[in-house]
Structure formats: C-alpha cells, structure tokens
Protein backbone atom coordinates (compact mmCIF):
# COMPACT_ATOMS: atom_id res chain seq x y z
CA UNK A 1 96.70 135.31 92.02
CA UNK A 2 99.03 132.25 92.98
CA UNK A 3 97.35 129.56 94.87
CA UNK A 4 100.68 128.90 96.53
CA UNK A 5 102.73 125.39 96.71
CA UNK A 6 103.61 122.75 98.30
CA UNK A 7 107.16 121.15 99.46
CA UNK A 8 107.44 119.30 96.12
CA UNK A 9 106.53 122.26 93.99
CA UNK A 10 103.09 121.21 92.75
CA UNK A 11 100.51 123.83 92.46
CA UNK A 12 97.14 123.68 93.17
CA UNK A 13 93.97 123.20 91.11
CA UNK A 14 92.68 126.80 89.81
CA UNK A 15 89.18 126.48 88.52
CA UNK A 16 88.57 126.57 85.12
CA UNK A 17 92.02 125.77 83.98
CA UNK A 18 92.95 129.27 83.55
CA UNK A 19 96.50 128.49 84.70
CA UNK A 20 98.98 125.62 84.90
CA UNK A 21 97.85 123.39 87.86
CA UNK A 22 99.46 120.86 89.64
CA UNK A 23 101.90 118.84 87.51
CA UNK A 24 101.24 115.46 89.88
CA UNK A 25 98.76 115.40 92.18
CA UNK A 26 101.13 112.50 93.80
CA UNK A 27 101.91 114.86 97.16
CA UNK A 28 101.63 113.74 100.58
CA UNK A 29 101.89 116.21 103.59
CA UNK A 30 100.88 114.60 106.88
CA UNK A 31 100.21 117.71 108.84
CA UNK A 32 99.25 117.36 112.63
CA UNK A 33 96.19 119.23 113.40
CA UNK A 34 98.57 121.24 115.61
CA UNK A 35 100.88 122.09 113.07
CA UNK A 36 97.78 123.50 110.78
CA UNK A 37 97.45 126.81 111.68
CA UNK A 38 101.29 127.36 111.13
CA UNK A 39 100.84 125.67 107.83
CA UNK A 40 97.64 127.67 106.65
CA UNK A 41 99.30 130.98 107.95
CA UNK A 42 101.94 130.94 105.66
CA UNK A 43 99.68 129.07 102.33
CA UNK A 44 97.12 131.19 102.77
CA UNK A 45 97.05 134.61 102.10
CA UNK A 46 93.98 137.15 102.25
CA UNK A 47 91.77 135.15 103.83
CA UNK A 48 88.82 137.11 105.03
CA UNK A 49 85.45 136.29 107.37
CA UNK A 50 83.54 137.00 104.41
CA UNK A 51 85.23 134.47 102.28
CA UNK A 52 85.32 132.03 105.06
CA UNK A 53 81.84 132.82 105.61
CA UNK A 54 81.01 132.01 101.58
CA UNK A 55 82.74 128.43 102.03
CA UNK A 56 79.54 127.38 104.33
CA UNK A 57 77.25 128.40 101.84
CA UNK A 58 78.20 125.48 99.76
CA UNK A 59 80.85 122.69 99.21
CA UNK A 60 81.11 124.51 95.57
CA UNK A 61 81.92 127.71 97.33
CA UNK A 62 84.47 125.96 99.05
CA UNK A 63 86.12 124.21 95.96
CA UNK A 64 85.99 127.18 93.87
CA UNK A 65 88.36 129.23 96.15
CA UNK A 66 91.78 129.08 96.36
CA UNK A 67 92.16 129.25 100.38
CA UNK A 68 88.79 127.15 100.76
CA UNK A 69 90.67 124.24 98.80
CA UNK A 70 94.10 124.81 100.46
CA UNK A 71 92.24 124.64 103.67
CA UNK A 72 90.32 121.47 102.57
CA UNK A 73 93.01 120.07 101.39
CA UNK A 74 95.14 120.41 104.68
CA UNK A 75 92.41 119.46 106.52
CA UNK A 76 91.79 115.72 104.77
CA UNK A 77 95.42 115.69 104.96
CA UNK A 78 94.59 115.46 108.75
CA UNK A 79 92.24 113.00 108.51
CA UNK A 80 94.24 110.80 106.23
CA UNK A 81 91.81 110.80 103.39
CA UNK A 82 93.19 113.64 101.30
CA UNK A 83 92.78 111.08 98.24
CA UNK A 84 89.88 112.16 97.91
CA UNK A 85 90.84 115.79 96.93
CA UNK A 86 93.57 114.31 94.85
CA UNK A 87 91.53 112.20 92.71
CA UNK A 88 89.04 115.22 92.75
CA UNK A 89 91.45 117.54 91.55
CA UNK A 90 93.38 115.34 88.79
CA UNK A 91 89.81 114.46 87.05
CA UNK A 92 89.69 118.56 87.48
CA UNK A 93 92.79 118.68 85.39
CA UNK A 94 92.30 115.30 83.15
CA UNK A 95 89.07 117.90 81.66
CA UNK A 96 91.72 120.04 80.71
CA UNK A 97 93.75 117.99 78.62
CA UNK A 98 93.76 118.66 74.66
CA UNK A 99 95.92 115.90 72.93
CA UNK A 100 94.66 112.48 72.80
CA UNK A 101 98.19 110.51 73.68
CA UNK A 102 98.29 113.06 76.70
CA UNK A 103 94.80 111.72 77.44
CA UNK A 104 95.43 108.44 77.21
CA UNK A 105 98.52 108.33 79.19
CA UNK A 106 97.11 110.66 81.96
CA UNK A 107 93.82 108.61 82.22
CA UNK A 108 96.17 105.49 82.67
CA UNK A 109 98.15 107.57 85.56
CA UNK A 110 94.87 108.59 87.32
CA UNK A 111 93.72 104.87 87.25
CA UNK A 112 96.96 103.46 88.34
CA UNK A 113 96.90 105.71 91.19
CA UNK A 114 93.29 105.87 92.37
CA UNK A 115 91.10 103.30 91.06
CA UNK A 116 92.54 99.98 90.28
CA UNK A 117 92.21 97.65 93.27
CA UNK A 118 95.13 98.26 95.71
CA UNK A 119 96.20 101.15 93.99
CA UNK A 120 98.47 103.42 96.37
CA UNK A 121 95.62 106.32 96.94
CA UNK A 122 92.46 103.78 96.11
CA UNK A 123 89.26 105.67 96.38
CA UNK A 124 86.27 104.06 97.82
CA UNK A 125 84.18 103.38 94.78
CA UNK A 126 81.00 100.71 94.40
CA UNK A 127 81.99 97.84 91.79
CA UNK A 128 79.52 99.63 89.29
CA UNK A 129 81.26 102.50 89.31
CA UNK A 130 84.79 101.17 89.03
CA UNK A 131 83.62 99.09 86.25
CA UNK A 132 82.46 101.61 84.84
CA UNK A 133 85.39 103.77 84.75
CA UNK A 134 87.37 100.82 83.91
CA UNK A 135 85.78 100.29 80.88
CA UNK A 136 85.72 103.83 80.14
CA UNK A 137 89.55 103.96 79.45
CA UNK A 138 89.47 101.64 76.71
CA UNK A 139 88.62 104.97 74.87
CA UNK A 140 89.51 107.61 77.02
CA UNK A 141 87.87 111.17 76.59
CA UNK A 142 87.70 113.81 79.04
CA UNK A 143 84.59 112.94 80.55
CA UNK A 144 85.63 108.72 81.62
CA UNK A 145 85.85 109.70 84.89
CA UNK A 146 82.74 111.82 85.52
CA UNK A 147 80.83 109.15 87.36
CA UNK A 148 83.79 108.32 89.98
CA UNK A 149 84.45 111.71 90.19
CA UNK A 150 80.95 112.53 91.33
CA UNK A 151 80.75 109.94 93.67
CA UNK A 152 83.84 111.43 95.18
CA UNK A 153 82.32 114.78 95.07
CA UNK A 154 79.10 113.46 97.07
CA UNK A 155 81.47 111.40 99.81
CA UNK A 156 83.29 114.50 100.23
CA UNK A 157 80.53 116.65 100.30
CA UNK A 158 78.39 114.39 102.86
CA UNK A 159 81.48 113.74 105.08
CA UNK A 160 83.83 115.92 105.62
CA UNK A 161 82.44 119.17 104.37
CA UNK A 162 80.18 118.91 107.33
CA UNK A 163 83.42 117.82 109.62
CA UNK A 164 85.61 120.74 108.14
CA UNK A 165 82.72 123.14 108.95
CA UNK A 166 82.44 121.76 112.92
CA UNK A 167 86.72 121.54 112.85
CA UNK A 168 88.80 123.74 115.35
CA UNK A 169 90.79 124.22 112.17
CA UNK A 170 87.69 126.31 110.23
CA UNK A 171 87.67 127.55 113.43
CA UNK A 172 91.00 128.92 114.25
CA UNK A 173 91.09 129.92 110.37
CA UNK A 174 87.80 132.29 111.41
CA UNK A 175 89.22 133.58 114.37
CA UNK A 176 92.56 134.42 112.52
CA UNK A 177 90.94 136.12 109.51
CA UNK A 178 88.87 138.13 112.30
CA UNK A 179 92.08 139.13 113.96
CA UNK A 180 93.40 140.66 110.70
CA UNK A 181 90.65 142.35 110.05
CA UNK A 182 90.55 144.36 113.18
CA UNK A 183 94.27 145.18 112.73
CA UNK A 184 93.74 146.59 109.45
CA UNK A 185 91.10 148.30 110.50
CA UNK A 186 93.18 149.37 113.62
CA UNK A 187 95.87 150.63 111.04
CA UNK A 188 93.41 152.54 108.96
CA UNK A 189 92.24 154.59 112.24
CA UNK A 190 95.62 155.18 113.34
C-alpha cells in the first residue's frame, strides 16, 4: 500500500524499511486546523473506527500505521512542532542506511538540520543528550542517534499524543471513518 505524498513528492516513513521512504524529510506544510479534514480526506485512504480505535491503544500503534502517522504528522504540522516527527522519522530512515559514506553524509544532514544549535528544525534536546549525539558522529553508525531519538519519542509521546487524542481533528477523523462505514454498509444492504 502507498502511504501517499506530499506537495514536494516525499513519501512517508513505512515501518521497517520495506519500501523507499521519504527522500528529505525537509517538507513544511502549514495546514490550518480548518483546512485538515480536506487535507486528511484526500491523504488518507481506508481509514476505519477500528484502526482509529488501535491508535489510542498506544503511541506505537499510532506510529506504526500509515494514516495514524499521516494524521500525526498533519496534526504537529498544526501545532508548529512537526520537527519532531521529522527528526523522528529521518533517525527511522538513517537505521536503514547500508553504505558507510551514505552514513556519514546523512548523519551530517540530520545534525545540520535538527540538532546543532540554531539549526532550522532544532529539536529540544538537554545538553547531555546533544553532546552526546554530537560526539556520536565522529564515527557515525546507525544507532548515533538512538538517545535523541528517544527523547523525541518520549516528548512526543507525553505531549501531543495525549493532545492528538483530545483534538477535534482525531475527532472529525472518527466521525468521518464512522460515516463511511455506514455507507458501505448502506451499499451492501441495498
């Protein structure tokens, strides 16, 4: 299944990297909350109340499908924070890589863009964990940014996981995947 794009043609993260994802995770859509459902509508496709139903079982849940990351995704975009999916996603990819010049030169991109200090997307980090990291890319392997990407994770996870759950976007996303399903039903009956 496609997870869709976005205006500049980037894809989206696909768990376990079983297809090509994003090529730059450098995209910024600012969507108005009121232009969200039009948005999600036409991104998302075969969203159901059970799936939506699965993303509050976990943040996981949510991460690991397709229309539960779109939605996320759209969502942060909202709350101008979607860094933190961005950086979330590219250390998602950065496992991925298999070469070491394409891991050196990709953990120098992901750096430029989300850690070093006024960096365009800067993530909130402690100074341990920057450091960290920092010193982590003077030999770069897949797992340098594990401890910035799990504080990430946690913000996310403690923030606005809880926020996206309470949102009149989960909301309207509910209602609209309940509407379908009583139209196909409707259809089947007929």
């Amino acid at each position: 299944m496609d997870l869709g794009q976005f205006k500049d043609n980037t894809l989206v993260f696909h768990p376990g990297c079983k297809q090509t994802i994003h090529k730059t995770w450098k995209l910024r859509i600012h969507i108005r909350p009121s232009q969200m459902k039009t948005t999600s509508q036409k991104k998302m496709k075969g969203l159901t109340v059970a799936g939506l139903d699965l993303w509050t079982k976990s943040f996981d849940c949510l991460l690991s499908d397709q229309n539960g990351q779109m939605a996320f995704t759209l969502f942060l975009k909202s709350e101008f924070c979607e860094e933190n999916i961005e950086f979330w996603l590219a250390c998602e990819e950065f496992k991925c890589v298999k070469t070491k010049k394409t891991l050196s030169s990709t953990a120098v991109d992901i750096y430029e863009q989300f850690i070093r200090n006024g960096s365009p997307k800067q993530i909130n980090l402690d100074f341990h964990t920057r450091d960290c990291t920092t010193k982590n890319l003077q030999n770069p392997t897949p797992t340098c940014f594990v401890a910035a990407q799990r504080k990430i994770f946690q913000l996310m996870e403690n923030s606005a996981y809880p926020r996206f759950l309470q949102s009149d976007f989960y909301k309207e996303l509910h209602s609209m995947a309940i509407t379908t399903a009583k139209k196909k039903q409707r259809r089947v009956l007929d």
